[in-house]
Protein backbone atom coordinates (compact mmCIF):
# COMPACT_ATOMS: atom_id res chain seq x y z
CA UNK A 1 -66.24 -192.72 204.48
CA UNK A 2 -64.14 -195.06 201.86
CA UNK A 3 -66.40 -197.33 201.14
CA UNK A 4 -68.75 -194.20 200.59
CA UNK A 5 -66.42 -192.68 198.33
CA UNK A 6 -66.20 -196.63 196.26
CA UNK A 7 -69.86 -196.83 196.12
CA UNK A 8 -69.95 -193.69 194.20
CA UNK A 9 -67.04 -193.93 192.23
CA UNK A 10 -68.08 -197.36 190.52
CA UNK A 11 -71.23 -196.20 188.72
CA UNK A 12 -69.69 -193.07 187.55
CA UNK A 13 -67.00 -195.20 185.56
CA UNK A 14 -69.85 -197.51 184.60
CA UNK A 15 -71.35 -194.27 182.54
CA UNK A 16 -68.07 -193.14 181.07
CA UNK A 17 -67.33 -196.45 179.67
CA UNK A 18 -71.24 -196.61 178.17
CA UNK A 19 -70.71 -193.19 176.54
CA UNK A 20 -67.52 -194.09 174.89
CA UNK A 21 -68.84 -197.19 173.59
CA UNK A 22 -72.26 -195.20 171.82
CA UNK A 23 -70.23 -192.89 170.03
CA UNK A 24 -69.15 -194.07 166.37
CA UNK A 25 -65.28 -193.38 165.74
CA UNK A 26 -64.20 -194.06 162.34
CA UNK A 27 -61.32 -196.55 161.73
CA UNK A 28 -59.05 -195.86 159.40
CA UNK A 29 -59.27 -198.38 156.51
CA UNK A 30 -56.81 -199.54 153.26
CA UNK A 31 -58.47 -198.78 149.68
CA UNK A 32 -59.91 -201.74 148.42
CA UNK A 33 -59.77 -202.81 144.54
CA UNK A 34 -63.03 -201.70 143.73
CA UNK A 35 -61.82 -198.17 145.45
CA UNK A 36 -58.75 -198.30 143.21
CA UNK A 37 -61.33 -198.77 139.92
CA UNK A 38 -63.36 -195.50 140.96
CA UNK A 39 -60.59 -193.34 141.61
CA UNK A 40 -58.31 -194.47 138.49
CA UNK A 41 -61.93 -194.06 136.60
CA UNK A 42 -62.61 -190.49 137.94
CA UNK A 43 -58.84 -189.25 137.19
CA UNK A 44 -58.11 -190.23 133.85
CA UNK A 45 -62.05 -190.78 132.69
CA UNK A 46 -62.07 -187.28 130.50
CA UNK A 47 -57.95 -186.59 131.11
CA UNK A 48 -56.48 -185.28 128.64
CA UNK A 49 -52.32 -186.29 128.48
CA UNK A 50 -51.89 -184.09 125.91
CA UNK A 51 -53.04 -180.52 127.41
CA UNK A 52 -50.30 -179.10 129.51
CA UNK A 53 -52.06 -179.40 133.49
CA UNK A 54 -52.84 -175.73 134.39
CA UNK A 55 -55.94 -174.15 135.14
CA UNK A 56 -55.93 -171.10 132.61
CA UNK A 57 -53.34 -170.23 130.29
CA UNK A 58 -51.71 -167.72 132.18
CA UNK A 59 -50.40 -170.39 134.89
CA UNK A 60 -46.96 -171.69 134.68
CA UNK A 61 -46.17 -175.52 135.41
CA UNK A 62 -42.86 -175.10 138.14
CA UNK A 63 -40.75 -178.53 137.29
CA UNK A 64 -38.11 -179.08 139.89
CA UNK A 65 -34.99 -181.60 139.09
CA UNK A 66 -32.55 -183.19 141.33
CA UNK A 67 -29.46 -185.12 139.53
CA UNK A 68 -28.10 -188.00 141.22
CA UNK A 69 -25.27 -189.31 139.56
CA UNK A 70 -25.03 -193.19 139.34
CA UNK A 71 -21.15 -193.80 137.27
CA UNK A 72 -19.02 -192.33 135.22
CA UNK A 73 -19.25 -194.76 131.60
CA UNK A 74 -16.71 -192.79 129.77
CA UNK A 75 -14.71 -188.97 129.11
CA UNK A 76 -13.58 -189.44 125.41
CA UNK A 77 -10.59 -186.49 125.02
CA UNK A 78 -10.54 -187.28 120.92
CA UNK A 79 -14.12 -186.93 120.85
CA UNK A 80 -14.33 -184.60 123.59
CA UNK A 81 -17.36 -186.24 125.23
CA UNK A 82 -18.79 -187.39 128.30
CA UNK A 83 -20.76 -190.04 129.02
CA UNK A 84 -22.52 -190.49 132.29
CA UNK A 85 -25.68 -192.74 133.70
CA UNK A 86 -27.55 -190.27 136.43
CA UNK A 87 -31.74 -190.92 137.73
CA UNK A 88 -33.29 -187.86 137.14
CA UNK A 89 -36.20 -186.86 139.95
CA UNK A 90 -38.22 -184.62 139.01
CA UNK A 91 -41.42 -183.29 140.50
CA UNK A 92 -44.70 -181.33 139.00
CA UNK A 93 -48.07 -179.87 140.46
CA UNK A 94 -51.12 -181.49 138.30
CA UNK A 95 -54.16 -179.70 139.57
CA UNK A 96 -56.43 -181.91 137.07
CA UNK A 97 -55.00 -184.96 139.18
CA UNK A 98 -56.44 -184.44 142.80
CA UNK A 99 -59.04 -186.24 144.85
CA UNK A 100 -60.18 -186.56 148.44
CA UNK A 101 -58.93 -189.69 150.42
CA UNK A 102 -61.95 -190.18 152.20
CA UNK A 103 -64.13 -191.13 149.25
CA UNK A 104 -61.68 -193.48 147.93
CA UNK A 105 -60.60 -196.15 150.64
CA UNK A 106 -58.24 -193.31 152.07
CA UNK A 107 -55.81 -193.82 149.03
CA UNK A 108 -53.53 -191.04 149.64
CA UNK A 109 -51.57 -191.91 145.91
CA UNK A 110 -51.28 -193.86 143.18
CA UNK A 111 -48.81 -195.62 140.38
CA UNK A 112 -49.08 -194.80 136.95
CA UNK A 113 -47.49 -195.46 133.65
CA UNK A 114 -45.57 -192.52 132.67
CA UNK A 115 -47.57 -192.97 129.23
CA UNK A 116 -50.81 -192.25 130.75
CA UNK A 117 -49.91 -188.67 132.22
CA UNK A 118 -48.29 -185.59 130.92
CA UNK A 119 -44.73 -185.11 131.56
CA UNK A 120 -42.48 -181.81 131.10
CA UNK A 121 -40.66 -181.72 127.19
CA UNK A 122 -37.02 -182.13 129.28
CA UNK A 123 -34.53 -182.84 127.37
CA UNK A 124 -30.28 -182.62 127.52
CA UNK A 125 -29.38 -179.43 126.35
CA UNK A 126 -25.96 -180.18 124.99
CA UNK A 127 -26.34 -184.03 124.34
CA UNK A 128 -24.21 -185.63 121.35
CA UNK A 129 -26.29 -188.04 120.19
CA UNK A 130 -30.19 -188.59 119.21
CA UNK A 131 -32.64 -187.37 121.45
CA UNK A 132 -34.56 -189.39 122.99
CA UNK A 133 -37.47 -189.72 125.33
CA UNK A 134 -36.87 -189.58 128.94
CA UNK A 135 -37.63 -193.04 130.49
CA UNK A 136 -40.02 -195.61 129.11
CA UNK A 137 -44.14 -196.33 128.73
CA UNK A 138 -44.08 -198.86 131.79
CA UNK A 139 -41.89 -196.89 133.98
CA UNK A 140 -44.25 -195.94 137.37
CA UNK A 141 -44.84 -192.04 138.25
CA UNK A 142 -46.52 -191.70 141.78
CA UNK A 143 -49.49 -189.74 141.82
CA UNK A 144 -50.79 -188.12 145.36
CA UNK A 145 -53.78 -187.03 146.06
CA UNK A 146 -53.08 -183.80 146.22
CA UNK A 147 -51.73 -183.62 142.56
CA UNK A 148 -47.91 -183.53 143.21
CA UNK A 149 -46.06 -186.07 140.68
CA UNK A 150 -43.00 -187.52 141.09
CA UNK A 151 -40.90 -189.01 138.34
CA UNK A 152 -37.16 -190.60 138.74
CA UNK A 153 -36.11 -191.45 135.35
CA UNK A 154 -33.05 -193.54 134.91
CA UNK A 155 -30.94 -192.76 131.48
CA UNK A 156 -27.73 -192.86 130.11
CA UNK A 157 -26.14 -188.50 129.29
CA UNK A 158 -23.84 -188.54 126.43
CA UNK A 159 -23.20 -184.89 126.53
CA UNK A 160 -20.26 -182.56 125.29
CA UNK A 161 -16.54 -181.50 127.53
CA UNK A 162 -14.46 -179.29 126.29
CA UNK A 163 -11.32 -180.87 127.13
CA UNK A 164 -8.15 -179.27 127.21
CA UNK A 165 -5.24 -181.70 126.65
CA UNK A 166 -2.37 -179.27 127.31
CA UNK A 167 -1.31 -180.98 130.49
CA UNK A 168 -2.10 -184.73 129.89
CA UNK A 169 -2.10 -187.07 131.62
CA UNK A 170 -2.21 -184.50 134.69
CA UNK A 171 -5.33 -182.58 133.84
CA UNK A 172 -8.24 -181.47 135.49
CA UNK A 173 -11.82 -181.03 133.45
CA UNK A 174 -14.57 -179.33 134.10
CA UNK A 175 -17.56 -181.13 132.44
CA UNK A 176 -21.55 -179.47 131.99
CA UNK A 177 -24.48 -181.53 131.61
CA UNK A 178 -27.45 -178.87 130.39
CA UNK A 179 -31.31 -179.40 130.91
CA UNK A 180 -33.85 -177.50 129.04
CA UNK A 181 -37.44 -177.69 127.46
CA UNK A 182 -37.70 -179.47 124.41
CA UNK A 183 -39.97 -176.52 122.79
CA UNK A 184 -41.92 -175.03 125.90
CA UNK A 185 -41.32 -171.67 126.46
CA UNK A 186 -40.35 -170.30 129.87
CA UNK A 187 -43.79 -169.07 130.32
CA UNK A 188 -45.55 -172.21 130.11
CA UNK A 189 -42.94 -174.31 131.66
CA UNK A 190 -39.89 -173.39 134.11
CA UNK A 191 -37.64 -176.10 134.82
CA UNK A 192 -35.34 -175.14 138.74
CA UNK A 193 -33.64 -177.19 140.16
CA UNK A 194 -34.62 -178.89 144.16
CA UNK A 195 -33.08 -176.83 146.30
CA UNK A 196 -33.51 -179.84 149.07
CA UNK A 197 -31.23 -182.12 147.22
CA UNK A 198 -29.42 -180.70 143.71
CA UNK A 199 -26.99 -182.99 142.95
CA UNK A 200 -26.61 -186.41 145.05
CA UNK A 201 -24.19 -189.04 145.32
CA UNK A 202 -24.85 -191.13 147.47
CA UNK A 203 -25.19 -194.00 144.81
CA UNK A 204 -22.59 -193.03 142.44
CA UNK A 205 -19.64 -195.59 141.74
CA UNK A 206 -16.25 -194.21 141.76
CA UNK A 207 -14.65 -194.34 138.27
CA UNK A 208 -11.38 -195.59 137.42
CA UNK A 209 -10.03 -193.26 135.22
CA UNK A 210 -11.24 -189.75 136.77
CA UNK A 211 -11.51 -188.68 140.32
CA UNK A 212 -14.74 -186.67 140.96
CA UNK A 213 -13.80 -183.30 143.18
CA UNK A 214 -16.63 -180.95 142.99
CA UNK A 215 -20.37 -180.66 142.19
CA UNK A 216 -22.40 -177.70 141.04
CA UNK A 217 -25.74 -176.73 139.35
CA UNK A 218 -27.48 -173.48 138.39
CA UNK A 219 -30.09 -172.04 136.67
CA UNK A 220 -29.15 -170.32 133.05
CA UNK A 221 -30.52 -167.30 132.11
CA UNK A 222 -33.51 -167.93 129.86
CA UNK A 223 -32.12 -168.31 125.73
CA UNK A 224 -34.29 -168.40 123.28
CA UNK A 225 -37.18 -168.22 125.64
CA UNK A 226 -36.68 -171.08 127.42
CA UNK A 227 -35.45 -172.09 130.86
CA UNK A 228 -32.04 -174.09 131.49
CA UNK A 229 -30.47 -175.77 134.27
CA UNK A 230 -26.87 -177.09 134.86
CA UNK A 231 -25.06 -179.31 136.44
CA UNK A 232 -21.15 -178.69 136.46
CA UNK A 233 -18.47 -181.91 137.30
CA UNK A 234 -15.11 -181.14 138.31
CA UNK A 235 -12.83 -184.03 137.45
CA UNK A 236 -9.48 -184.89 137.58
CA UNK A 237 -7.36 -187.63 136.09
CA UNK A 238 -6.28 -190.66 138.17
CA UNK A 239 -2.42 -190.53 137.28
CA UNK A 240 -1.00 -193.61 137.88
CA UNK A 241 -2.18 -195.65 134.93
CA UNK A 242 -0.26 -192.95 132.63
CA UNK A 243 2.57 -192.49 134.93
CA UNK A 244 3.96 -195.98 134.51
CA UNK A 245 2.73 -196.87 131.23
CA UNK A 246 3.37 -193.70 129.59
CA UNK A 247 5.64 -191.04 130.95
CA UNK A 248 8.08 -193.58 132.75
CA UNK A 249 8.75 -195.64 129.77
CA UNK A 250 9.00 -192.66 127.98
CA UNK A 251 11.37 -191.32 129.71
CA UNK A 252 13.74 -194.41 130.34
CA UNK A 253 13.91 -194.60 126.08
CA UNK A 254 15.20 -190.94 126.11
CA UNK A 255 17.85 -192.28 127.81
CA UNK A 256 18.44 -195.33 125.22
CA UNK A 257 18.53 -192.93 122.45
CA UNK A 258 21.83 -191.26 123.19
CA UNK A 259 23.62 -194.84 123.73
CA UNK A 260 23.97 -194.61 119.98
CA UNK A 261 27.20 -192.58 120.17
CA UNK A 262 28.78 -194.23 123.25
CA UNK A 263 28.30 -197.73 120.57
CA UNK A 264 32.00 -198.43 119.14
CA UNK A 265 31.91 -198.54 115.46
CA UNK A 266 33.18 -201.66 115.06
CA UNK A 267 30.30 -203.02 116.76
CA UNK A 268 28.28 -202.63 113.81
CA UNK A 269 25.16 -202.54 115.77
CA UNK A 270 25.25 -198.15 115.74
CA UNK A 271 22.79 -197.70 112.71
CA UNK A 272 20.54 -200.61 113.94
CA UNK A 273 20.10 -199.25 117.29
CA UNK A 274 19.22 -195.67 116.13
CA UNK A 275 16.93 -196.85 113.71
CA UNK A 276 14.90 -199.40 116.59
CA UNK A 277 14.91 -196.16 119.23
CA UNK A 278 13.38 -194.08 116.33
CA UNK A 279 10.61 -196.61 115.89
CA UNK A 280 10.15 -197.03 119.40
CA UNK A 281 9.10 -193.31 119.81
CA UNK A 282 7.13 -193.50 116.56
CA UNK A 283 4.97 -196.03 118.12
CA UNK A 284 4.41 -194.07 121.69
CA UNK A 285 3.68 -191.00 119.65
CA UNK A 286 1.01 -193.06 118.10
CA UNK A 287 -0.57 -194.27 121.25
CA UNK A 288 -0.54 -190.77 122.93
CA UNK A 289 -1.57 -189.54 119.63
CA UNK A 290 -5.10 -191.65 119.80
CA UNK A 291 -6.06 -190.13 123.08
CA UNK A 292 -5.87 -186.50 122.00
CA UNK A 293 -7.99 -184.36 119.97
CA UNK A 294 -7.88 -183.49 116.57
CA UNK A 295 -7.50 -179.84 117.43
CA UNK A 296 -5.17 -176.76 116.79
CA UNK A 297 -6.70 -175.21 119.90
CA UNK A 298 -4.99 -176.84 122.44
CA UNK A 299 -1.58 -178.69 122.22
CA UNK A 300 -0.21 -181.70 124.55
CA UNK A 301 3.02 -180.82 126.54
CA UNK A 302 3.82 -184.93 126.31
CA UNK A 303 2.89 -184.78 122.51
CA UNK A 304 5.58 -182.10 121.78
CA UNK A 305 7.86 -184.36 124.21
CA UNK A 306 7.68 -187.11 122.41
CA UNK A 307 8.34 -185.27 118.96
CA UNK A 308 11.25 -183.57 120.30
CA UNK A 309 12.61 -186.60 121.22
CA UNK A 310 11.83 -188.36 117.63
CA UNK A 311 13.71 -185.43 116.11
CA UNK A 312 16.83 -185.59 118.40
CA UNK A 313 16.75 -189.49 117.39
CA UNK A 314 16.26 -188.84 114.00
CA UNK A 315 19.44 -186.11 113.96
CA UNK A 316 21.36 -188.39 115.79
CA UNK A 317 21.02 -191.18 113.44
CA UNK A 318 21.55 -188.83 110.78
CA UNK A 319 25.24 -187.67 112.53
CA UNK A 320 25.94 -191.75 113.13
CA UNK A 321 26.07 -192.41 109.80
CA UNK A 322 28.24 -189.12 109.09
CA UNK A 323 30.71 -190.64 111.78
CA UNK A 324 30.85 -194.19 110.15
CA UNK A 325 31.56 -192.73 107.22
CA UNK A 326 34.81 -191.07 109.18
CA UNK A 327 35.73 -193.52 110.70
CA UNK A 328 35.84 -196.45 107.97
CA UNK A 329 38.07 -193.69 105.40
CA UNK A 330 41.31 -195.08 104.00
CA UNK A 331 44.23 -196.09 106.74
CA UNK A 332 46.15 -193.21 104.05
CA UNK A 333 43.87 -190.47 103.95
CA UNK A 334 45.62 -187.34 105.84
CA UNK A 335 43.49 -184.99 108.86
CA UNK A 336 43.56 -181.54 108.15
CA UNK A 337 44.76 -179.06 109.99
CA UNK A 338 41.58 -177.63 111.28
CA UNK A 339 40.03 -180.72 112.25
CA UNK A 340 43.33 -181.66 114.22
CA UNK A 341 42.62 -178.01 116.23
CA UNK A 342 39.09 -178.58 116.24
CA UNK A 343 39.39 -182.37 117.98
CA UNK A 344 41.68 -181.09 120.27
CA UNK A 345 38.85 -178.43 120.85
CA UNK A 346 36.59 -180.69 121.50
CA UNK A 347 38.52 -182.82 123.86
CA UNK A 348 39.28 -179.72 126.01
CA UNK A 349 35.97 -178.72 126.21
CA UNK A 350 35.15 -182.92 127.11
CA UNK A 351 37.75 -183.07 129.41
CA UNK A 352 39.19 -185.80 127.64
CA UNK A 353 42.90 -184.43 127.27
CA UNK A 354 45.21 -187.25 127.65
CA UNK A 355 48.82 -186.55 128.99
CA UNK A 356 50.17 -186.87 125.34
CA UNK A 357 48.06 -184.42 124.25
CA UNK A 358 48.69 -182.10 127.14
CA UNK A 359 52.65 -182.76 126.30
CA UNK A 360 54.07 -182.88 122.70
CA UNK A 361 57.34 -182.91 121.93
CA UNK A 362 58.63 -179.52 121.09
CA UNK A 363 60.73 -181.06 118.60
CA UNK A 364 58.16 -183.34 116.55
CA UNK A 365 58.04 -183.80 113.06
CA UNK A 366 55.64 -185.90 111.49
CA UNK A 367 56.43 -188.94 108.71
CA UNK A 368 54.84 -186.28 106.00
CA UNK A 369 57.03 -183.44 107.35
CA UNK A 370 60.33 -185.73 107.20
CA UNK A 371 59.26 -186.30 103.96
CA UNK A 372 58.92 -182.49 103.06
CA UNK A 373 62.35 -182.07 104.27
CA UNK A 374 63.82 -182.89 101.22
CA UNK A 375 61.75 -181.01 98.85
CA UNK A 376 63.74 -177.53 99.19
CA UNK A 377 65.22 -174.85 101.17
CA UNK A 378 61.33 -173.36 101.82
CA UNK A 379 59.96 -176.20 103.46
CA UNK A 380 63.25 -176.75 105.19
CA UNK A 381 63.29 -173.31 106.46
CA UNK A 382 59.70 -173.83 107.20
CA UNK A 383 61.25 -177.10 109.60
CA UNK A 384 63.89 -175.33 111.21
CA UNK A 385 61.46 -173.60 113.75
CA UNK A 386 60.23 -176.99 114.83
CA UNK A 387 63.91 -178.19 116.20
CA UNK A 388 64.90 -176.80 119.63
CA UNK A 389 68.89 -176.32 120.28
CA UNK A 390 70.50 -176.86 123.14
CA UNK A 391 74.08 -175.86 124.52
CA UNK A 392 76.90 -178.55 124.88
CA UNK A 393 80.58 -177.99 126.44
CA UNK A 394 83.43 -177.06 123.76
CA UNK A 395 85.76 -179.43 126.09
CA UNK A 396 83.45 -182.06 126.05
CA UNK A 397 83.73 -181.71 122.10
CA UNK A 398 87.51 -181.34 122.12
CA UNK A 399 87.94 -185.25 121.66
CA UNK A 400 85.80 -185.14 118.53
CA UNK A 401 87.63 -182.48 116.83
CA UNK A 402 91.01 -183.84 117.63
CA UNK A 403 89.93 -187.10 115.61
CA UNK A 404 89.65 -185.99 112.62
CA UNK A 405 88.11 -188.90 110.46
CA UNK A 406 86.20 -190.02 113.29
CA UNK A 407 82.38 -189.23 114.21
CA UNK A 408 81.63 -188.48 117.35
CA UNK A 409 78.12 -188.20 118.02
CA UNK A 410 76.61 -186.60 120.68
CA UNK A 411 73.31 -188.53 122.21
CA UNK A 412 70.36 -187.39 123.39
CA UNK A 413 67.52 -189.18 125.55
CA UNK A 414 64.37 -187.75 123.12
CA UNK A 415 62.25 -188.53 126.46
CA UNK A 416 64.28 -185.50 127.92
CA UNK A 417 62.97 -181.96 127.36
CA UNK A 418 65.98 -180.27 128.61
CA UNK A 419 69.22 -180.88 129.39
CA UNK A 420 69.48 -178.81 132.07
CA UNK A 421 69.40 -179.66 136.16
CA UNK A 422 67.60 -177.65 138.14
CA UNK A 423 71.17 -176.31 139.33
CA UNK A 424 72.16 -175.27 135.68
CA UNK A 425 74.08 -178.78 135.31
CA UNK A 426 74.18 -179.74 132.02
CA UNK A 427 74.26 -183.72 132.47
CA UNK A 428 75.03 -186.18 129.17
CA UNK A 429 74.88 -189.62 129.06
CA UNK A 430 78.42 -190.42 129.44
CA UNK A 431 77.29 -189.54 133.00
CA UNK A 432 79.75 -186.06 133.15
CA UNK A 433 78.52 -182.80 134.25
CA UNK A 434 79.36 -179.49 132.92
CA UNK A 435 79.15 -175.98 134.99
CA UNK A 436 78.13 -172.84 132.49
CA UNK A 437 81.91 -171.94 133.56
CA UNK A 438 83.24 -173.34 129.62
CA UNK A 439 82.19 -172.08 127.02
CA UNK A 440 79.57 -173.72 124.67
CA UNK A 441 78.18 -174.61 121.16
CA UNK A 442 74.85 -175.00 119.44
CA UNK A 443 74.21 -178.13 118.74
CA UNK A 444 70.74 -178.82 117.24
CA UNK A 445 68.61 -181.77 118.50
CA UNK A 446 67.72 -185.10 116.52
CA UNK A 447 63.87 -184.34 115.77
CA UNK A 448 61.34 -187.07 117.29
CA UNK A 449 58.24 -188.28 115.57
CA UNK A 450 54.94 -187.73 116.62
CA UNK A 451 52.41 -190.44 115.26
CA UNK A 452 49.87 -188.39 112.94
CA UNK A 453 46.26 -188.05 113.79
CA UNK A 454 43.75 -191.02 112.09
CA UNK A 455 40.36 -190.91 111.23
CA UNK A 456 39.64 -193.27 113.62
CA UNK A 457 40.18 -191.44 116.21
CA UNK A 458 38.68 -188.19 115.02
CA UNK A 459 35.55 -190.37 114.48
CA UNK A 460 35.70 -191.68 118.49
CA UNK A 461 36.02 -187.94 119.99
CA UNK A 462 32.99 -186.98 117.58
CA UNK A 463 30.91 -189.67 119.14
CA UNK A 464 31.93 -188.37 122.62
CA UNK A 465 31.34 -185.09 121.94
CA UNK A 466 27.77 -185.99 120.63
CA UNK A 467 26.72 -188.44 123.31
CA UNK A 468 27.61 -185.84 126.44
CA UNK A 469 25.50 -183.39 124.37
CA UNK A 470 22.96 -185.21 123.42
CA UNK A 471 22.55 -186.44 127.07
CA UNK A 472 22.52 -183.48 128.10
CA UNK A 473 19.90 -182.07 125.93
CA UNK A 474 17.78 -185.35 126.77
CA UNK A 475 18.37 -185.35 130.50
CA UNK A 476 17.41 -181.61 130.50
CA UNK A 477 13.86 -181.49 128.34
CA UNK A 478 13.16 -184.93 130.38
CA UNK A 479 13.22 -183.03 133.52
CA UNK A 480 11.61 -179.59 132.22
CA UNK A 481 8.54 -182.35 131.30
CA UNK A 482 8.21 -183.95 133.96
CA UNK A 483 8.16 -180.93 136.66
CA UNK A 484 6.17 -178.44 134.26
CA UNK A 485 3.06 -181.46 133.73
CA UNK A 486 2.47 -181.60 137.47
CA UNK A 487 3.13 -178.07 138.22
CA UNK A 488 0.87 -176.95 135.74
CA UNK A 489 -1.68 -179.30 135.85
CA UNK A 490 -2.17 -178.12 139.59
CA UNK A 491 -1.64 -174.64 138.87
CA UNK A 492 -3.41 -173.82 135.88
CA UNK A 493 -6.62 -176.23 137.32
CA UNK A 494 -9.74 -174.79 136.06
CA UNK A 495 -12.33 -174.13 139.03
CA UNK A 496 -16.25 -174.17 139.57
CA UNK A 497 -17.39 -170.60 139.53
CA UNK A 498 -19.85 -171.19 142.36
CA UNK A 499 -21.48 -167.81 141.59
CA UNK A 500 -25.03 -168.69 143.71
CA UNK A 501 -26.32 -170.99 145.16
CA UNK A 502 -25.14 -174.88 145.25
């Protein structure tokens, strides 16, 4: 029975293998040159690169763009300007351009010069500079046989960013690149953008200067009867570049400029260093100044920094040469009353009181005063309230007014404020010690002279006063700066308004 079932199983292979080998399958074969001629002959023989590709004039050609974003050239804040190198793909149905693979060598598409089809009036929307055409005449379009073109444009976007400088160097932009027909109208021509892939980076090169955080593109309502496409950029400034060769420096020479106070006079170095901090700023508000706008709109937080701080330089120079002045007057030339009561003002409110101050001599009398003395019973009246009397024992005087012809003087220690023990002792300098039990005299006390007040130092608590003030002022606008740029350049952030569809 097996060998039955072999012999008949042999010659119905036989036939299969016969019948397969009659029938004529096609193999699929690569378009030749002369394939290439015919079909490049029948599609552009009577085409016409001129006539927009529709079938009737009702139609509308549906362009769809994708942006991929190659670098970041430059973001110009004076000019307010951004310039960017993206490829542009864009894709198109030409009806006019279609043929059937068979009859050509199975050539499912073809490369053309962009020159020698038609190609959507695209254009930037809000570019700065000359228009230009997209591309170049040699630059290949693919052509499929079913009329779909593709075109991937590479070109270099200078466009327009409002830029708002308030917080530099810790800003965040928001920067639109616009696409729109050149003169088409919407209803001949509506550009969209490819849902599949709107805006790509996958070959974009980090920039230096800005940080890229967000994409976004839409479609504009139609204006002036076209259509219009965007593509937003959220960027944000790379901060360390400004940190340390802007707002650090700048901040360390706020410090220098309040040094010109704690200079001695004598040093003759306090006009000279006021003058070189004052340049210093000049030339850092000149460096900031080249990076910002020419605009009322919007005004730097750093810029109005840096002026403040040329102003408080300027004033403080100006009060350094009032001091000098002070300070070099006459050896002679008297202080006045009220500027004795307004140093000693200013030394309280310093804390800079010395024990001398804190304890004059109830009975002082300046050189001037002594002097005054002799003038006349006013002044000397005037005097008399300046000496302080103290008692002294009639006993202990007894000696004195027994000798008559004789002085006897009674001595005081003018380092001694009173007289007194704490026990009610009165204690001389003979060494004896008298109880209130005898009865005493009045005796008025030799005055002691209290050196007068100079210039000098009227000129040195001045430059105290100043330089604890001014450091003050400094150290406190420093700080405001440098916690309201961060804060606010976080805060205050401007945002994609992702509306639809990404």
């Amino acid at each position: 029975m097996k060998k039955l079932g072999v012999t008949c199983l042999v010659p119905a292979l036989t036939a299969v293998v016969l019948v397969y080998l009659s029938v004529d399958i096609p193999v699929a074969e690569a378009a030749n040159q002369a394939d290439l001629y015919s079909l490049f002959s029948m599609l552009f023989g009577v085409y016409q690169k001129e006539i927009i590709p529709v079938e009737n004039d009702t139609n509308i050609v549906y362009v769809f763009l994708s942006f991929h974003l190659l670098s970041l050239v430059d973001v110009k804040e004076k000019d307010q300007t951004m310039v960017s190198v993206a490829q542009l793909r864009m894709s198109w149905w030409d009806p006019t351009l279609q043929w059937d693979p068979a009859l050509y060598g199975n050539a499912t598409s073809v490369l053309v010069h962009q020159d020698n089809i038609w190609r959507p009036d695209v254009q930037v929307g809000n570019s700065v500079v000359l228009q230009k055409e997209l591309g170049f005449d040699e630059l290949p379009v693919r052509v499929t046989y079913t009329g779909d073109i593709d075109w991937e444009p590479t070109t270099v976007i200078s466009t327009s960013c409002d830029i708002d400088v308030t917080y530099y160097p810790m800003d965040t932009q928001v920067c639109n690149i616009d696409f729109e027909t050149s003169l088409s109208r919407s209803s001949e021509i509506d550009i969209n953008i490819d849902r599949t892939i709107p805006i790509s980076l996958d070959h974009y090169n980090a920039d230096g200067q800005w940080d890229l955080i967000d994409t976004y593109s839409e479609n504009l309502s139609n204006e002036d009867g076209k259509t219009k496409i965007r593509f937003s950029l959220l960027l944000k400034r790379r901060r360390t570049y400004y940190v340390v060769n802007i707002l650090l420096p700048v901040a360390f020479l706020s410090f220098t400029s309040t040094l010109v106070f704690a200079l001695p006079a004598e040093a003759g170095e306090k006009m000279g260093m006021g003058m070189t901090v004052l340049l210093a700023y000049a030339v850092y508000l000149t460096i900031v100044s080249e990076h910002l706008p020419n605009t009322s709109v919007q005004t730097s937080i750093i810029a109005v920094y840096i002026t403040t701080l040329l102003g408080i330089t300027a004033i403080g120079t100006i009060l350094t040469t009032f001091i000098l002045r002070l300070h070099h007057r006459p050896a002679g030339s008297r202080v006045g009353e009220r500027t004795e009561r307004l140093v000693m003002f200013l030394k309280m409110i310093t804390c800079s009181l010395t024990d001398e101050d804190k304890q004059v001599p109830k009975n002082s009398i300046s050189p001037e005063d002594s002097r005054l003395h002799a003038k006349g019973t006013n002044q000397n009246q005037r005097l008399q309230g300046q000496f302080q009397t103290y008692q002294v024992s009639s006993s202990y005087l007894g000696a004195a007014e027994g000798s008559r012809g004789q002085t006897t003087a009674v001595k005081r220690n003018p380092r001694t404020a009173d007289l007194a023990n704490d026990n009610g002792t009165k204690r001389f300098d003979d060494g004896s010690d008298q109880t209130g039990a005898e009865p005493t005299r009045p005796v008025s006390c030799p005055p002691v002279y209290q050196q007068p007040m100079t210039w000098q130092e009227v000129a040195d608590v001045y430059d105290w006063f100043l330089f604890l003030l001014f450091t003050g002022l400094t150290c406190l606008l420093t700080i405001t700066v440098l916690i309201i740029l961060p804060v606010g350049g976080n805060s205050r952030a401007p945002t994609l308004n992702k509306t639809g569809l990404n």
